[in-house]
C-alpha atoms as a PDB file:
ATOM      1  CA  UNK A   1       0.000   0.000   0.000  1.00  0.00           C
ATOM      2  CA  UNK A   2       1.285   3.583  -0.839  1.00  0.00           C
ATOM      3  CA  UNK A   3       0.480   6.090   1.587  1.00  0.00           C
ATOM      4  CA  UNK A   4       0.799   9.902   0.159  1.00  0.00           C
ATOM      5  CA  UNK A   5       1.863  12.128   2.608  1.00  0.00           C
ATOM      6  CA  UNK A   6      -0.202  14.954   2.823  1.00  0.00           C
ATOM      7  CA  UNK A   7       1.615  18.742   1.827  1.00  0.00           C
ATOM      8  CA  UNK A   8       2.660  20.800   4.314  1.00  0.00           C
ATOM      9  CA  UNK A   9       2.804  24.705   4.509  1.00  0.00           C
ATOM     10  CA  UNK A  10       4.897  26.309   1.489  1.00  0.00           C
ATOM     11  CA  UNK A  11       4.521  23.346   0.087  1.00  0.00           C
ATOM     12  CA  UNK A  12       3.835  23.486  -3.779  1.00  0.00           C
ATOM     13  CA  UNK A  13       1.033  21.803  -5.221  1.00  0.00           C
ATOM     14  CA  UNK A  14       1.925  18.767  -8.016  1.00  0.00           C
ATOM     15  CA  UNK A  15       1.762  20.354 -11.528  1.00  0.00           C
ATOM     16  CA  UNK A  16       0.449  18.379 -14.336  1.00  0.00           C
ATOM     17  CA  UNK A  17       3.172  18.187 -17.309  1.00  0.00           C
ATOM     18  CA  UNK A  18       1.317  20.583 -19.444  1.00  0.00           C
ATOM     19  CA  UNK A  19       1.724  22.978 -16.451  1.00  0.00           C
ATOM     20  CA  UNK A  20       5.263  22.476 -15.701  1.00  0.00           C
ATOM     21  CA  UNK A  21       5.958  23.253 -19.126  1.00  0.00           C
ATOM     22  CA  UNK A  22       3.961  26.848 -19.300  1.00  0.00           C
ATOM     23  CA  UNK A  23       5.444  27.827 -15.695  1.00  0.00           C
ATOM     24  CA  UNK A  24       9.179  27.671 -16.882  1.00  0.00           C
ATOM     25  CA  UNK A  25      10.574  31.409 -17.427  1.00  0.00           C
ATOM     26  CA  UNK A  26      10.980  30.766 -21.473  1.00  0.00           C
ATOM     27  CA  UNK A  27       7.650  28.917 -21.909  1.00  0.00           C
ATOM     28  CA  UNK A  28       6.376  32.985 -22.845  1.00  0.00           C
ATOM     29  CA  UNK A  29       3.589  32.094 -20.215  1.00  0.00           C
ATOM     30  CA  UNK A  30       2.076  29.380 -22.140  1.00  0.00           C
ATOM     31  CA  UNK A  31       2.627  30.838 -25.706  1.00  0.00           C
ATOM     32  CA  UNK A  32       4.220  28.623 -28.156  1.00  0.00           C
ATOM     33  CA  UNK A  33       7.786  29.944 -28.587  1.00  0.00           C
ATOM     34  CA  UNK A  34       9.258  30.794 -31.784  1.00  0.00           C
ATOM     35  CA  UNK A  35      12.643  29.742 -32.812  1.00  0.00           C
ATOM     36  CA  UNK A  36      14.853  31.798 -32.178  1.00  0.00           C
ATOM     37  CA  UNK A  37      16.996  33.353 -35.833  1.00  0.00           C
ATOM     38  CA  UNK A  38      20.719  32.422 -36.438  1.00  0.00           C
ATOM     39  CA  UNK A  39      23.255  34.670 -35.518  1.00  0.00           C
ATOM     40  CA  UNK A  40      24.522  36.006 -39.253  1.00  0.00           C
ATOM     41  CA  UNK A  41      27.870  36.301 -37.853  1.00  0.00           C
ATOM     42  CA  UNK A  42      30.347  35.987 -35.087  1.00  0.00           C
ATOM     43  CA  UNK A  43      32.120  38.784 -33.085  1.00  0.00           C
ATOM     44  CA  UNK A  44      35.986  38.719 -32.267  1.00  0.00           C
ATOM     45  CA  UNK A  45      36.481  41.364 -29.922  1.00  0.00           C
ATOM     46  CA  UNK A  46      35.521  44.663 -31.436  1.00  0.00           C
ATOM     47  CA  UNK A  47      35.490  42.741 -35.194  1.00  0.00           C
ATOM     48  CA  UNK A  48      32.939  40.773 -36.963  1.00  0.00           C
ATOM     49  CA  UNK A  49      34.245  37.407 -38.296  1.00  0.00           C
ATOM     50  CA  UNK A  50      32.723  36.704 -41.755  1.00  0.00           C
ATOM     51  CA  UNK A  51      33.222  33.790 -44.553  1.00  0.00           C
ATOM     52  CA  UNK A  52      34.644  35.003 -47.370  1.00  0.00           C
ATOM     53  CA  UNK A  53      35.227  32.990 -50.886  1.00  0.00           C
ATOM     54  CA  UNK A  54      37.609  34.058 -53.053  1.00  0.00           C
ATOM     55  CA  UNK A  55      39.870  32.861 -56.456  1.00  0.00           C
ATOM     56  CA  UNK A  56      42.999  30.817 -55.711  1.00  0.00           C
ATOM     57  CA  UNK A  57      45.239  33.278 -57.747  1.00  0.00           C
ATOM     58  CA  UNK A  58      43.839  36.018 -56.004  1.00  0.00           C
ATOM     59  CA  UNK A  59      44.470  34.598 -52.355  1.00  0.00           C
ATOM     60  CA  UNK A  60      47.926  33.580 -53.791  1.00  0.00           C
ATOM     61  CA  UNK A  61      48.526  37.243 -54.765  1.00  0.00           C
ATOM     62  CA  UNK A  62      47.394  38.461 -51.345  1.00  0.00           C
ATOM     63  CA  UNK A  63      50.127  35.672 -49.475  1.00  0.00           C
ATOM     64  CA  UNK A  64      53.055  37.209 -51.593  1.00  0.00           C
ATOM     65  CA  UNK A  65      51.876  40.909 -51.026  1.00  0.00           C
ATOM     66  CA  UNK A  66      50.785  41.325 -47.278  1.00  0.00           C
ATOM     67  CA  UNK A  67      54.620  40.274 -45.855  1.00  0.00           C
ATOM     68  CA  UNK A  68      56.255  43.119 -48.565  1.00  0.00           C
ATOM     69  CA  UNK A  69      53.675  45.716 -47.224  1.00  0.00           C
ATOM     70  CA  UNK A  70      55.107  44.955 -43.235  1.00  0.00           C
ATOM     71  CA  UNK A  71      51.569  43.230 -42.982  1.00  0.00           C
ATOM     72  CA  UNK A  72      51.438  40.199 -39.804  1.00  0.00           C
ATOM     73  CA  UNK A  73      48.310  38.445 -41.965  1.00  0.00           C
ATOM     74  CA  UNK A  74      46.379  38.173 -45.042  1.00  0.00           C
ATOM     75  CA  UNK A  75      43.320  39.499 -43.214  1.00  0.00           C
ATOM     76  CA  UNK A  76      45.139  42.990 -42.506  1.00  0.00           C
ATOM     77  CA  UNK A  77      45.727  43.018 -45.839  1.00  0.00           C
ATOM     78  CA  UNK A  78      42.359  42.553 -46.826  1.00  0.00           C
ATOM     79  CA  UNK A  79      40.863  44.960 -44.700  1.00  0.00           C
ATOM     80  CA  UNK A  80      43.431  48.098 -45.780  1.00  0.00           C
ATOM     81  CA  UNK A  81      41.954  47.115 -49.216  1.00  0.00           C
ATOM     82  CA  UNK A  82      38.899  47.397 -48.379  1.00  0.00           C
ATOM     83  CA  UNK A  83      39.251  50.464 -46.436  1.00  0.00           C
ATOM     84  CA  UNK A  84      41.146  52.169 -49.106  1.00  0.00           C
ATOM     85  CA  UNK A  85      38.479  51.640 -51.865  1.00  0.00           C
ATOM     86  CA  UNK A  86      35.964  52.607 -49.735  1.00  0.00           C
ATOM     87  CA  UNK A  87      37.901  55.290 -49.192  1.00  0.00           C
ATOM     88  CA  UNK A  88      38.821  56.169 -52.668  1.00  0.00           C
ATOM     89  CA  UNK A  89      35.225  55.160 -54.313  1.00  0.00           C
ATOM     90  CA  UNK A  90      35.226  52.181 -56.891  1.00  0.00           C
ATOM     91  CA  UNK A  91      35.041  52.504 -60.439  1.00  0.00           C
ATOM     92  CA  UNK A  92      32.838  50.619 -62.604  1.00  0.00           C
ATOM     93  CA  UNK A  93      32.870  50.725 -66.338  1.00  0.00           C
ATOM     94  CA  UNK A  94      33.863  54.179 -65.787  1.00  0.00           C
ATOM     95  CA  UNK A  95      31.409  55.564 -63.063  1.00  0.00           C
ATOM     96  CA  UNK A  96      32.244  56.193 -59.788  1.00  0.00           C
ATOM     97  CA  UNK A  97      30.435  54.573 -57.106  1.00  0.00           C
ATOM     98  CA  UNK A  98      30.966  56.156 -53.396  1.00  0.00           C
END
């Protein structure tokens, strides 16, 4: 025989699993919780880390050049270049896009 003992003062009252469920603090108080979205990208410090595709004569161009300009990595070299054409405005066909 199981005897239940009975609940004593402070004592919380047994929850049915739908209950449980809806009490915890990210249930939204019973409303069905949406997914939260991906991150689109990962911070380093005060940078953003993004993926980047690129040709393999290209990224072999960058390797030989960042070392001559005093450069520690590829990726400082890549960012000057993209610094200095924002800087400088890129030309297209001719037309200058700032």
């Amino acid at each position: 025989m199981i005897v239940k003992r009975p609940l004593g003062e402070g004592a919380k009252p047994k929850l049915t699993p739908e209950e449980f469920i809806n009490g915890a603090p990210d249930a939204g108080a019973g409303e069905p919780t949406a997914e939260k979205p991906k991150a689109k990208h990962v911070k380093k410090g005060n940078k953003i880390q993004i993926t980047h595709t690129i040709q393999l004569e290209l990224l072999e161009r960058v390797d030989a050049a960042f070392p001559k300009m005093g450069m520690s990595s590829r990726a400082s070299y890549i960012n000057m270049a993209i610094t200095q054409m924002l800087g400088r405005g890129v030309s297209f066909d001719g037309e200058k896009d700032e």
